[in-house]
N, C-alpha and C. Protein backbone atom coordinates (compact mmCIF):
# COMPACT_ATOMS: atom_id res chain seq x y z
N UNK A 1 0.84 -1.19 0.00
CA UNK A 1 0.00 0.00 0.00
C UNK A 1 0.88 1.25 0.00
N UNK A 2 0.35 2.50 -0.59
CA UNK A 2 1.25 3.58 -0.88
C UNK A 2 0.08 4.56 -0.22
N UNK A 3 0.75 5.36 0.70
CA UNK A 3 -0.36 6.42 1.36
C UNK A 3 0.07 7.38 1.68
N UNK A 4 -0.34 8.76 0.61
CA UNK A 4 0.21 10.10 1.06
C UNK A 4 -0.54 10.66 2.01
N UNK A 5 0.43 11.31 3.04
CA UNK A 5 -0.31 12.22 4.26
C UNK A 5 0.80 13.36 4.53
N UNK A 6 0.06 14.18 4.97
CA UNK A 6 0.14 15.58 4.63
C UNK A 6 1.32 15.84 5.79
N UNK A 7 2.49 16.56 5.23
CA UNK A 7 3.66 16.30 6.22
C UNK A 7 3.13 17.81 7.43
N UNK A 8 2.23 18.73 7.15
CA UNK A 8 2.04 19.58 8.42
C UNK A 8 0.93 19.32 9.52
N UNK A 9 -0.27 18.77 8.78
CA UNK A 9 -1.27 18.62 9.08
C UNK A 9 -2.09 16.98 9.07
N UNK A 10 -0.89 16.13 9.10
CA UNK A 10 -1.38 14.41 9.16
C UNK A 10 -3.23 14.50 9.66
N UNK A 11 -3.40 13.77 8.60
CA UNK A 11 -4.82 13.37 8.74
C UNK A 11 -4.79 12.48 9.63
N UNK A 12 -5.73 12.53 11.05
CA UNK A 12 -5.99 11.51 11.76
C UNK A 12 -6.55 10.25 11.33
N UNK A 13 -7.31 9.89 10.42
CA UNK A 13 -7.96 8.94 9.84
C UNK A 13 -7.00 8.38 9.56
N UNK A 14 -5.86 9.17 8.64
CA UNK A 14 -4.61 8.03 8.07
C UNK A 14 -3.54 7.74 9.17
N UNK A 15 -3.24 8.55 10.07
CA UNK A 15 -2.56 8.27 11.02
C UNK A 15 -2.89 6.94 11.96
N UNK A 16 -4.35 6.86 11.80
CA UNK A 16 -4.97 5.77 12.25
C UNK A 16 -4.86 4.26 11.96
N UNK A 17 -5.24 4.58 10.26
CA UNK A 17 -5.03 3.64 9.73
C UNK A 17 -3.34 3.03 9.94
N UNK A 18 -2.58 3.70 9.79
CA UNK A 18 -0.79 3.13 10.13
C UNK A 18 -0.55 2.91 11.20
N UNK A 19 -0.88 3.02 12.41
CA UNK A 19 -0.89 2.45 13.97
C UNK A 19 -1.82 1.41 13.99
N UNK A 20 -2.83 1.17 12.77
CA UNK A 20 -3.67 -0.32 13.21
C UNK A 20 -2.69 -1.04 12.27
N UNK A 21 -2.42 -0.97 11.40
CA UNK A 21 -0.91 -1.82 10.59
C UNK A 21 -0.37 -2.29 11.57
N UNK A 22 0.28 -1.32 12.05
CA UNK A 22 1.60 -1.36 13.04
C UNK A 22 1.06 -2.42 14.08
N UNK A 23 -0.34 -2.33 14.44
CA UNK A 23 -0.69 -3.20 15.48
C UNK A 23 -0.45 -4.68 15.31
N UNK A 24 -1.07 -4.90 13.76
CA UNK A 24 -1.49 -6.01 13.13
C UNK A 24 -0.21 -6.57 12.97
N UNK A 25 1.06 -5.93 13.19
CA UNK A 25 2.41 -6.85 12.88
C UNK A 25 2.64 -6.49 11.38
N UNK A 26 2.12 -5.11 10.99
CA UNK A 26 2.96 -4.85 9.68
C UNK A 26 4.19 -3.78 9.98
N UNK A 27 4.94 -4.00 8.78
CA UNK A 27 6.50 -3.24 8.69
C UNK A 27 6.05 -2.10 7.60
N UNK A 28 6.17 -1.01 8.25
CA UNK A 28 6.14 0.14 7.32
C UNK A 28 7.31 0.83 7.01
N UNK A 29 7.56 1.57 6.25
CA UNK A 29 8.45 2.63 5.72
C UNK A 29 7.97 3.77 5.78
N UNK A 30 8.44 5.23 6.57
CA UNK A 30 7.87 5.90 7.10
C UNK A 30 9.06 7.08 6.99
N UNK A 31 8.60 8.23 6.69
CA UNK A 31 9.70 9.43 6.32
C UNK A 31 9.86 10.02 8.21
N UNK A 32 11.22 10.64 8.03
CA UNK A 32 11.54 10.97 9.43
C UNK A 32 12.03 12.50 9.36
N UNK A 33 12.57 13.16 10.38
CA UNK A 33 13.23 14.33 9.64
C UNK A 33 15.03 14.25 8.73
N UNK A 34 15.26 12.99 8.96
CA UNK A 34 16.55 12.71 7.77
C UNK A 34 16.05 12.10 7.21
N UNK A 35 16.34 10.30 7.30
CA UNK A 35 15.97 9.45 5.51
C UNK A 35 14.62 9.00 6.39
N UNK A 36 14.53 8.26 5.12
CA UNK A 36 13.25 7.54 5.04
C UNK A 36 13.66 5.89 6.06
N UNK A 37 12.97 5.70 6.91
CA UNK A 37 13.23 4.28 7.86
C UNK A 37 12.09 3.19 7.58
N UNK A 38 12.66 2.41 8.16
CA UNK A 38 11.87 1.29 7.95
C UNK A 38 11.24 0.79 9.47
N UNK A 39 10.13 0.89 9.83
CA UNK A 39 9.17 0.68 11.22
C UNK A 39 7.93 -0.30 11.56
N UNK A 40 8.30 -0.96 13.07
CA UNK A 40 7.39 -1.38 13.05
C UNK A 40 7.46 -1.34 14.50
N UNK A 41 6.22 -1.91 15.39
CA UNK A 41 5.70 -2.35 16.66
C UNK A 41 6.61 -2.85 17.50
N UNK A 42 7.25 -1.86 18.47
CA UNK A 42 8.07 -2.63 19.40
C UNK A 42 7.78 -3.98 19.79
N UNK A 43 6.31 -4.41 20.33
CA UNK A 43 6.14 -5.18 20.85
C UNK A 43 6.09 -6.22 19.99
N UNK A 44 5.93 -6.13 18.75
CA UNK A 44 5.31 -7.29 18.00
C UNK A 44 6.94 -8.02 17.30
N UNK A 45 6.93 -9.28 17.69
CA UNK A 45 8.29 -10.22 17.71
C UNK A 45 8.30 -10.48 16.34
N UNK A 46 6.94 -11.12 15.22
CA UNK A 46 7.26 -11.10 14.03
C UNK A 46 7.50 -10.12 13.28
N UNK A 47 6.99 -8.91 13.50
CA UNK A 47 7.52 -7.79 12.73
C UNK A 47 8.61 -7.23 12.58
N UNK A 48 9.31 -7.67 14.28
CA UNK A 48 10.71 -7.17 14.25
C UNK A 48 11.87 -8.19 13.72
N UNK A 49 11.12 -9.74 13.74
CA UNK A 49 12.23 -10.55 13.06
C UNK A 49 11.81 -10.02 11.51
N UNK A 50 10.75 -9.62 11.10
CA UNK A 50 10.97 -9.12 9.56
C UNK A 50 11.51 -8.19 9.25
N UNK A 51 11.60 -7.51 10.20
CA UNK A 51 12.89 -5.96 9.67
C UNK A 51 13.88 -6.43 9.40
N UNK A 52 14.33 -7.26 10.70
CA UNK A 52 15.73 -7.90 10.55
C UNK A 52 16.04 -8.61 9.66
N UNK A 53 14.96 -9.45 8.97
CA UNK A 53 15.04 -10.14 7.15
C UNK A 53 15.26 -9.16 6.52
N UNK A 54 14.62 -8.48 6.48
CA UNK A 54 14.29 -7.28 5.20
C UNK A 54 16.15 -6.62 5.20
N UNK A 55 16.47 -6.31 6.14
CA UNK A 55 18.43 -5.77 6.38
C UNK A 55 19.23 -6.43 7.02
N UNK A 56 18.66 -8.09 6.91
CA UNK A 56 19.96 -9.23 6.73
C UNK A 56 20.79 -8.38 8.29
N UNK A 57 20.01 -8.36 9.46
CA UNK A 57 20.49 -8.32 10.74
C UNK A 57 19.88 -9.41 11.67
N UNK A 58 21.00 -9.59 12.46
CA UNK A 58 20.74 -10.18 13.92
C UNK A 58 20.11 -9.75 14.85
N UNK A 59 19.23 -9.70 15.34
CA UNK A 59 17.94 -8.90 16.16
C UNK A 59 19.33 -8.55 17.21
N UNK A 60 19.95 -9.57 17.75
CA UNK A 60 21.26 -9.38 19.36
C UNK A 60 22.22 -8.75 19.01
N UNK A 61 22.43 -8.57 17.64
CA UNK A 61 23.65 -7.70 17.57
C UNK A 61 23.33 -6.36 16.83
N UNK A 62 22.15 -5.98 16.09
CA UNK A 62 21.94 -4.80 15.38
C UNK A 62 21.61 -3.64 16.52
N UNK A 63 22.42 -2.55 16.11
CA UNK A 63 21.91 -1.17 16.70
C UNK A 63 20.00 -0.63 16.27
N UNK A 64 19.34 -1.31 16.98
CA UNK A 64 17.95 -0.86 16.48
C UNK A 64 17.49 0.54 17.02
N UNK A 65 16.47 1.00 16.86
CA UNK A 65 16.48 2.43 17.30
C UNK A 65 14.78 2.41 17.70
N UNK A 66 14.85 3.16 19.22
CA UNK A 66 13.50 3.21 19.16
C UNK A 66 12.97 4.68 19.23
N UNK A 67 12.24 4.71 18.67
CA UNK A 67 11.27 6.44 17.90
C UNK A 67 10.15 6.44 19.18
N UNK A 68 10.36 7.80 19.85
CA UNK A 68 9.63 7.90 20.98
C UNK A 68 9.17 8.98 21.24
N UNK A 69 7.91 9.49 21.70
CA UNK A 69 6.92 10.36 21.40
C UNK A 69 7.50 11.48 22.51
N UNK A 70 8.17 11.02 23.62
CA UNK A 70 9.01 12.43 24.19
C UNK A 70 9.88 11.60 25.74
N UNK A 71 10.32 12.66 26.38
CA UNK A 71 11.28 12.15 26.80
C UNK A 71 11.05 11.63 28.20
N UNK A 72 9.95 11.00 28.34
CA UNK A 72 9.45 10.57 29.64
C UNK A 72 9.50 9.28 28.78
N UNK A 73 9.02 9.15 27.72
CA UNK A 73 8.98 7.64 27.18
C UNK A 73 9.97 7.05 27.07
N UNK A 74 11.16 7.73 26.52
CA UNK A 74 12.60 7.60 26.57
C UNK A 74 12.96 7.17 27.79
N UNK A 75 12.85 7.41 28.79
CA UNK A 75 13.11 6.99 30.27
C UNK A 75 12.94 6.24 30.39
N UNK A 76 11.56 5.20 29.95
CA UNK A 76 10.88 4.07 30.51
C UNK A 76 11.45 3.09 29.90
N UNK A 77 12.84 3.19 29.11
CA UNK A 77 13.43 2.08 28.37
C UNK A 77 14.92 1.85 28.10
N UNK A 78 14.98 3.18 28.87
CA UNK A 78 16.63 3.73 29.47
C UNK A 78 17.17 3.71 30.88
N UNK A 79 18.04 2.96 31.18
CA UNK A 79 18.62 2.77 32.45
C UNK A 79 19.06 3.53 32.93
N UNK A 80 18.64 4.63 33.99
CA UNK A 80 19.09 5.45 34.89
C UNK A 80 19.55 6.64 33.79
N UNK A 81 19.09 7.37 33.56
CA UNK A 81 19.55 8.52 32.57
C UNK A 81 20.15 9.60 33.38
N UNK A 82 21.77 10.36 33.61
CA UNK A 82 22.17 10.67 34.64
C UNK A 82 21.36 12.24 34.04
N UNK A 83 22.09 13.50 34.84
CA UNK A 83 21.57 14.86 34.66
C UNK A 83 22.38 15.53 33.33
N UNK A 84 23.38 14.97 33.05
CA UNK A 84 24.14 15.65 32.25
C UNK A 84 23.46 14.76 30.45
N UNK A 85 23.42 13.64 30.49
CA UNK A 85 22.33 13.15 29.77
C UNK A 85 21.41 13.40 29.70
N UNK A 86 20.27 13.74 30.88
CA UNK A 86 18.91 14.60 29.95
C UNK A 86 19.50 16.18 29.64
N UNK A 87 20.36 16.48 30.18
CA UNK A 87 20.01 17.57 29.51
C UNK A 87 20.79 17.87 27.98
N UNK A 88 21.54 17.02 27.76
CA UNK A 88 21.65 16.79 26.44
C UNK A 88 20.52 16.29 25.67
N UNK A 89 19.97 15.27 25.97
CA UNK A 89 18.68 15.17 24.90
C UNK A 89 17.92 16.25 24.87
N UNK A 90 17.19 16.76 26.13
CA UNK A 90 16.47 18.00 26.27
C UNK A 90 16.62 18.93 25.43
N UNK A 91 17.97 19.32 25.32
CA UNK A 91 18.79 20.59 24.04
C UNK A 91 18.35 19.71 22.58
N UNK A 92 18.31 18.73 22.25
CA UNK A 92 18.49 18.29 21.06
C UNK A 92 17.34 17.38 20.88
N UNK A 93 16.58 17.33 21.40
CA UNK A 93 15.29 16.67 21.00
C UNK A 93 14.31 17.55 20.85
N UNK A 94 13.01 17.95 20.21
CA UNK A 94 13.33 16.49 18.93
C UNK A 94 14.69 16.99 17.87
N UNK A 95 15.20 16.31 17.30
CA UNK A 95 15.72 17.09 16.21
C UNK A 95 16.51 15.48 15.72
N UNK A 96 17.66 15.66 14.90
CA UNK A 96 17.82 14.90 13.91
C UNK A 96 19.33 13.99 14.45
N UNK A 97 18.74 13.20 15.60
CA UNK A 97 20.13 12.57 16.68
C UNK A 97 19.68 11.96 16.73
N UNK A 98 20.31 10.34 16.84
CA UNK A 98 20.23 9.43 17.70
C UNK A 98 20.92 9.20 18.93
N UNK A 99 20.27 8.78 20.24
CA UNK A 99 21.14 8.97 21.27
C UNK A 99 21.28 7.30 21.77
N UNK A 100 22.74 6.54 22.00
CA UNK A 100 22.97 5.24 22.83
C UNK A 100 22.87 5.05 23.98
N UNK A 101 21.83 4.80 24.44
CA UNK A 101 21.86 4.71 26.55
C UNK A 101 21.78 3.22 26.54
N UNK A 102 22.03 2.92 27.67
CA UNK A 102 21.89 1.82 28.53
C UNK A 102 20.39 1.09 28.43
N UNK A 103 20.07 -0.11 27.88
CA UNK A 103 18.96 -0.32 27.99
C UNK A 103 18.18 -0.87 29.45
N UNK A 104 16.71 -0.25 29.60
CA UNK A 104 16.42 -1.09 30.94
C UNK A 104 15.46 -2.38 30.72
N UNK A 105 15.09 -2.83 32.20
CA UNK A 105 13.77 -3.82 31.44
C UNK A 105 12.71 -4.04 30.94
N UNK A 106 12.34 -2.66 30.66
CA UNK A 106 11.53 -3.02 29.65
C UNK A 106 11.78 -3.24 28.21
N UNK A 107 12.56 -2.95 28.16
CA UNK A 107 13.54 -3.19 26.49
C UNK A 107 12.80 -4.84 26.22
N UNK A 108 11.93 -5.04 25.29
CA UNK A 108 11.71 -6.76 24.45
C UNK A 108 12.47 -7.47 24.53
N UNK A 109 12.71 -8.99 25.07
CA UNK A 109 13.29 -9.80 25.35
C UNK A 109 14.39 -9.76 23.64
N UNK A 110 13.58 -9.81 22.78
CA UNK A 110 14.15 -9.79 21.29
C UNK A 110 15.14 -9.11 21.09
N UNK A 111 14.83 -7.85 21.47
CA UNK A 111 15.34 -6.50 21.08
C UNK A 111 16.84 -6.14 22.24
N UNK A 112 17.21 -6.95 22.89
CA UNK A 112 18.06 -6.62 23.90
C UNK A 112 19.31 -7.56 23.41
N UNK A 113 20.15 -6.71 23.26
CA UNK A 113 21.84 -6.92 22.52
C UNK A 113 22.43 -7.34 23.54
N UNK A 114 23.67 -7.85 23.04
CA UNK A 114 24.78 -8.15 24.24
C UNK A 114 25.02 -7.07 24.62
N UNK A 115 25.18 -5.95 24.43
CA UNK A 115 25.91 -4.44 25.02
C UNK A 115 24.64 -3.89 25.93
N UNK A 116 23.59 -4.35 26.02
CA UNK A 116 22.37 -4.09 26.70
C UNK A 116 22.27 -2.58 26.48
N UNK A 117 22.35 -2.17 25.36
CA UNK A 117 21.67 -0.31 24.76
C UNK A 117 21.36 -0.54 23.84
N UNK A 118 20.38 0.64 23.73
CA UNK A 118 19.10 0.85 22.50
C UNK A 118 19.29 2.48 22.03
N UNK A 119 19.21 1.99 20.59
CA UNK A 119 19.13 3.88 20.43
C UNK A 119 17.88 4.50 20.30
N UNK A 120 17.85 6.03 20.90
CA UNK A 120 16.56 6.38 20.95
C UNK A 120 16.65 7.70 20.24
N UNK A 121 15.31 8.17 19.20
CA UNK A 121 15.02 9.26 18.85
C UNK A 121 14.01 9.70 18.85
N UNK A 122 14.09 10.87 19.00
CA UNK A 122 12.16 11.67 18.92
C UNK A 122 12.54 12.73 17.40
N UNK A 123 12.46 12.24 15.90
CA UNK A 123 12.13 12.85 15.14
C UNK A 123 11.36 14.53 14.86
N UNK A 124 12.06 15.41 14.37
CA UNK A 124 11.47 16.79 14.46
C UNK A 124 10.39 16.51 13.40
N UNK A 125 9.10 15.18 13.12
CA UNK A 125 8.53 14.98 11.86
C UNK A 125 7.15 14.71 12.77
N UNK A 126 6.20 15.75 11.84
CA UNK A 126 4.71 15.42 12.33
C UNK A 126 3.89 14.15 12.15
N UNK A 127 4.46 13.53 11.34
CA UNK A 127 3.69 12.38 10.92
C UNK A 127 4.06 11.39 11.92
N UNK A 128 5.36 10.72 12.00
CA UNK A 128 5.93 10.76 13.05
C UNK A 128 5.72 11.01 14.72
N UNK A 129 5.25 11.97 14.83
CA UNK A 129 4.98 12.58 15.99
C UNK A 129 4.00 12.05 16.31
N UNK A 130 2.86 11.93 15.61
CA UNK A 130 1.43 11.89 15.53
C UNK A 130 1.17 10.07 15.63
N UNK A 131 2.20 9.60 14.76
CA UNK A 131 1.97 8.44 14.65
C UNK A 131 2.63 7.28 16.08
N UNK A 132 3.41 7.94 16.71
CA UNK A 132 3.96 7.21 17.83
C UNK A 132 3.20 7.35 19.20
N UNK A 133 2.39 8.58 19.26
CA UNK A 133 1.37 9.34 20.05
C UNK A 133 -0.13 8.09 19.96
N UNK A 134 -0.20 8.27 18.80
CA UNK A 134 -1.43 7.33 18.75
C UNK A 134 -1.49 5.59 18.90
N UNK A 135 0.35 5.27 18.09
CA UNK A 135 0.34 3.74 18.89
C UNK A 135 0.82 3.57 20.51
N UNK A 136 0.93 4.76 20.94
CA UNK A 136 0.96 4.84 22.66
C UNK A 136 2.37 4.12 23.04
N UNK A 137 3.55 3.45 21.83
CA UNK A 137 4.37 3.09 22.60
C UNK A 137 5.38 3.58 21.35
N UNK A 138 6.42 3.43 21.46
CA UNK A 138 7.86 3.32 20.41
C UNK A 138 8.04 2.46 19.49
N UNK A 139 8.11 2.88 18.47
CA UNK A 139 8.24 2.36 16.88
C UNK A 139 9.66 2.19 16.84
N UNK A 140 9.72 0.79 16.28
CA UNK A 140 11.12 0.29 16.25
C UNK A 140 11.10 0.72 14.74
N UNK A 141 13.04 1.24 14.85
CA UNK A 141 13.47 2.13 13.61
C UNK A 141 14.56 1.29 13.30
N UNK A 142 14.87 1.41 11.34
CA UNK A 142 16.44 1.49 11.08
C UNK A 142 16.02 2.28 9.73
N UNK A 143 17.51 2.55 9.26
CA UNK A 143 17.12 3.54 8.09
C UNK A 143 16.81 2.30 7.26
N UNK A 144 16.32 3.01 5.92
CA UNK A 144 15.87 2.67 4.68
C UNK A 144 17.15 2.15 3.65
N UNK A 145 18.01 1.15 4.26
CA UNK A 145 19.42 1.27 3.76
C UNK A 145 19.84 0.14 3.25
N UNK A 146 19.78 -1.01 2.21
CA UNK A 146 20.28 -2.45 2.25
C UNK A 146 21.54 -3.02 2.50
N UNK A 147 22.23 -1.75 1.62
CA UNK A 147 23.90 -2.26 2.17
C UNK A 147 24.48 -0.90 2.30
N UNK A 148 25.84 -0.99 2.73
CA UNK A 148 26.52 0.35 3.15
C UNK A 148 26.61 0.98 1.67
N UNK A 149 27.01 0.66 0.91
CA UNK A 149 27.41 0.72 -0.25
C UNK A 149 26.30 1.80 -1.04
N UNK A 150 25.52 1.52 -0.63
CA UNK A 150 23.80 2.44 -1.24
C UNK A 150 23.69 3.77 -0.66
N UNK A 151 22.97 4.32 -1.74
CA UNK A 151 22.72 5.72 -1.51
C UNK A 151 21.13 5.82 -0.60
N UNK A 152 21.07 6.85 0.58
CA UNK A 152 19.21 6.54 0.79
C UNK A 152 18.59 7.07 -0.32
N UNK A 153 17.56 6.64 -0.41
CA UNK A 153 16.53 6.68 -1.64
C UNK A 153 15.77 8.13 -0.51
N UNK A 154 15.45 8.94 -1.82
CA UNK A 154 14.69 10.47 -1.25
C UNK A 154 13.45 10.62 -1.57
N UNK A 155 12.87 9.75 -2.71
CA UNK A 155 11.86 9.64 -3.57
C UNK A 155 10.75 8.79 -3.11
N UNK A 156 9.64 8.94 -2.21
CA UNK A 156 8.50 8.07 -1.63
C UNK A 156 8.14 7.05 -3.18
N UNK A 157 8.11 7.49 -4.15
CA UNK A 157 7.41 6.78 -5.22
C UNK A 157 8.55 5.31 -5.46
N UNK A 158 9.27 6.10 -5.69
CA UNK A 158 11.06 5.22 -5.64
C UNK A 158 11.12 4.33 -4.97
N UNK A 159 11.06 4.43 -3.68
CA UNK A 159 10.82 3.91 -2.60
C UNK A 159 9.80 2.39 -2.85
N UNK A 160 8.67 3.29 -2.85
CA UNK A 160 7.63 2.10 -2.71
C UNK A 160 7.88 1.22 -4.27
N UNK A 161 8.17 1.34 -5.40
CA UNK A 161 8.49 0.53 -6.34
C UNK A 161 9.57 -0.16 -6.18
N UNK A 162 10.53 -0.14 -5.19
CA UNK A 162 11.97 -1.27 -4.97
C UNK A 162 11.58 -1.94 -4.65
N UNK A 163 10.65 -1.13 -2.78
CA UNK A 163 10.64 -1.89 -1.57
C UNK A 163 8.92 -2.55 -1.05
N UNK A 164 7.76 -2.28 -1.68
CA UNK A 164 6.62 -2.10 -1.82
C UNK A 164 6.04 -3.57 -1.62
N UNK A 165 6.83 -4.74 -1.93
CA UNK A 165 6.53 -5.76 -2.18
C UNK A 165 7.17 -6.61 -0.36
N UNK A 166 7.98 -6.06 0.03
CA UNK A 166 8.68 -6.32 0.92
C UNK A 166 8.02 -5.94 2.52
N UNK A 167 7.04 -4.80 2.36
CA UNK A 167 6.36 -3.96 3.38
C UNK A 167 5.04 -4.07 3.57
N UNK A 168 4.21 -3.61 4.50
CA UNK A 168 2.62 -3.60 3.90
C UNK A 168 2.26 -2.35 3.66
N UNK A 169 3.04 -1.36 4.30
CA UNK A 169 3.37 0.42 3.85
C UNK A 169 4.35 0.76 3.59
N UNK A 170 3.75 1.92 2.47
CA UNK A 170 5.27 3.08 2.56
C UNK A 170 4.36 4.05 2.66
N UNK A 171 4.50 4.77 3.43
CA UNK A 171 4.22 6.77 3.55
C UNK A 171 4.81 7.49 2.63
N UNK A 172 4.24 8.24 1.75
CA UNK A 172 4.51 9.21 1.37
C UNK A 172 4.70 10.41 2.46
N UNK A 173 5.49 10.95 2.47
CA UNK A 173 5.96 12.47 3.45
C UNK A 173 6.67 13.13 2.51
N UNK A 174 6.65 13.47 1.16
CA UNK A 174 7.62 14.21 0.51
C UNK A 174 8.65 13.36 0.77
N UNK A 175 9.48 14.54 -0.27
CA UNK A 175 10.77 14.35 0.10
C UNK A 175 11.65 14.12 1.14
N UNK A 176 12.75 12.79 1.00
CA UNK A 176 13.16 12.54 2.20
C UNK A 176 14.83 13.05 1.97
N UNK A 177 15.53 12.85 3.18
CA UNK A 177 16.89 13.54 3.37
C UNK A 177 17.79 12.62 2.90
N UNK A 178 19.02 13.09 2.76
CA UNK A 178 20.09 11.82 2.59
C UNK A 178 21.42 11.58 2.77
N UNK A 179 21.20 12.39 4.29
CA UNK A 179 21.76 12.54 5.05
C UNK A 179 21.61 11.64 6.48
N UNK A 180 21.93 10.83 7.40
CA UNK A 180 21.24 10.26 8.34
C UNK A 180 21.63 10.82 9.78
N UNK A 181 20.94 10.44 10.57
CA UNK A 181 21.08 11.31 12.37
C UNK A 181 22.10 11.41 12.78
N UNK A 182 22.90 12.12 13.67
CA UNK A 182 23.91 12.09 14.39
C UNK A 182 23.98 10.87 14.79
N UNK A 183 24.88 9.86 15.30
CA UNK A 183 24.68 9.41 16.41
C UNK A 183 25.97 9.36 17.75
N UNK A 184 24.87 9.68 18.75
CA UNK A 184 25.85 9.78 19.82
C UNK A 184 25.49 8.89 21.15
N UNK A 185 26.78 8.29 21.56
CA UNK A 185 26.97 7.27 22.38
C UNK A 185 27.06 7.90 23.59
N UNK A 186 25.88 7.71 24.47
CA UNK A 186 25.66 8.63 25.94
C UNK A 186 25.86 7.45 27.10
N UNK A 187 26.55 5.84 26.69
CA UNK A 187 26.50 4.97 27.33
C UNK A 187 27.57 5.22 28.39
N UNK A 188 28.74 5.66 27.91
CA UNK A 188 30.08 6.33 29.30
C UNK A 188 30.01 7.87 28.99
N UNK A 189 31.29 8.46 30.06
CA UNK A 189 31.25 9.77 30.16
C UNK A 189 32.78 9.99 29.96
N UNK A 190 33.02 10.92 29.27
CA UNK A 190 32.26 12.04 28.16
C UNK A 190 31.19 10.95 27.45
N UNK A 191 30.42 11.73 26.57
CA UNK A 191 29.48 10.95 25.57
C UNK A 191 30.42 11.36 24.51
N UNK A 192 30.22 10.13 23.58
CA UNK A 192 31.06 10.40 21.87
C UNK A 192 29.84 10.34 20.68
N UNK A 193 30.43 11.40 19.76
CA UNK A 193 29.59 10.66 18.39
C UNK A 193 30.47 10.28 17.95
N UNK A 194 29.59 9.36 17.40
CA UNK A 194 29.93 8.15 16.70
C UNK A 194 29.98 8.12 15.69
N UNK A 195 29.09 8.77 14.67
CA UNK A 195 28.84 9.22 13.24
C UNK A 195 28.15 10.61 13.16
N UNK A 196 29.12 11.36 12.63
CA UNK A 196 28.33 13.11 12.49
C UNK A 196 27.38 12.75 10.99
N UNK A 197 26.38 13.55 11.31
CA UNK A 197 25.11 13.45 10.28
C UNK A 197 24.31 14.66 10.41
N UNK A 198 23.18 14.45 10.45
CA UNK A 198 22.03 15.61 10.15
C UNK A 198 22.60 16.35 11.30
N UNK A 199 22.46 17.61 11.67
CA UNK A 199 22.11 18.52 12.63
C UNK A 199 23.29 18.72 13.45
N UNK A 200 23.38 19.97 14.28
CA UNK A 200 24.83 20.24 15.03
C UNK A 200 24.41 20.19 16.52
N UNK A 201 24.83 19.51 17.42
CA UNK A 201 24.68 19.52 18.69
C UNK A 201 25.16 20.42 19.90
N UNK A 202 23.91 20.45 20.29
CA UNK A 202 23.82 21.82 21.56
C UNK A 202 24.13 21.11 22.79
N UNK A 203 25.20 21.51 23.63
CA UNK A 203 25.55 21.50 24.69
C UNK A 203 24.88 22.07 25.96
């Protein structure tokens, strides 16, 4: 299925419709404020072993990312977040970072690596916003990427003609970036990035 929604003003009806997907154990493709990712239902175990088909990962060893509606939710899946850590996310959320904490227990039996951390982002994207709000929990993320070697695809139409067969959605959101998130490792102190990307970080 291919479904445009309006990147200022997301129609609730369609926002609806992609959180009952998401319920049902489908894998969507979903625009963010960098590339375009690939998402589905934290909770749901077949959806997340199908991501992990879909980008030829190991559920225990992939950096997965969870997309979270703000930073109280972030907490509930992060181990002890010290003061100098929120207030780094605080400065930079939402915006275009991924941050590495410590995972806690509620982290999915699935979803929990040997390094026991999860990356977390809150997207500066309404659809996004709207859509993690209404499935009430965190949308498991990775980019839209098959091998290193590939460029992200920017083009929703593009998109859904590679990958369309592979998903039960793709979102149209316009144009996507192709560029991907910061990411920064808040697991010891100092925190490091790890990969500079979208956006410049506020101290």
């Amino acid at each position: 299925m291919f479904l445009s929604i309006h990147t200022e003003n997301p129609e609730p009806r369609k926002i609806q419709q992609v959180a009952n997907i998401l319920e049902a154990g489908g894998v969507i493709i979903y625009p963010t404020d960098t590339v375009y990712g690939l998402g589905c239902d934290i909770a749901n175990k077949q959806a997340v072993e199908k991501i992990c088909r879909i980008r030829q990962l190991d559920p225990a060893k992939a950096m997965l990312t969870f997309i979270c509606k703000d930073l109280s939710q972030i907490a509930e899946y992060a181990w002890q977040i010290d003061d100098q850590t929120f207030k780094l996310l605080k400065n930079n959320l939402p915006g275009p970072f991924t941050f590495i904490l410590k995972s806690s227990n509620a982290v999915p039996k699935l979803l929990k690596n040997k390094k026991r951390t999860i990356g977390v982002r809150i997207p500066n994207n309404k659809i996004v916003e709207d859509l993690v709000a209404t499935l009430n929990r965190p949308l498991l993320s990775i980019s839209l990427k098959l091998n290193k070697e590939d460029d992200y695809l920017t083009d929703p139409e593009e998109i859904y003609h590679r990958f369309g067969k592979l998903v039960e959605l793709v979102i149209d959101g316009g144009e996507g970036g192709d560029l991907p998130s910061t990411l920064v490792d808040c697991t010891d102190s100092p925190f490091q990035v790890i990969r500079e990307g979208a956006g410049e970080l506020v101290l």
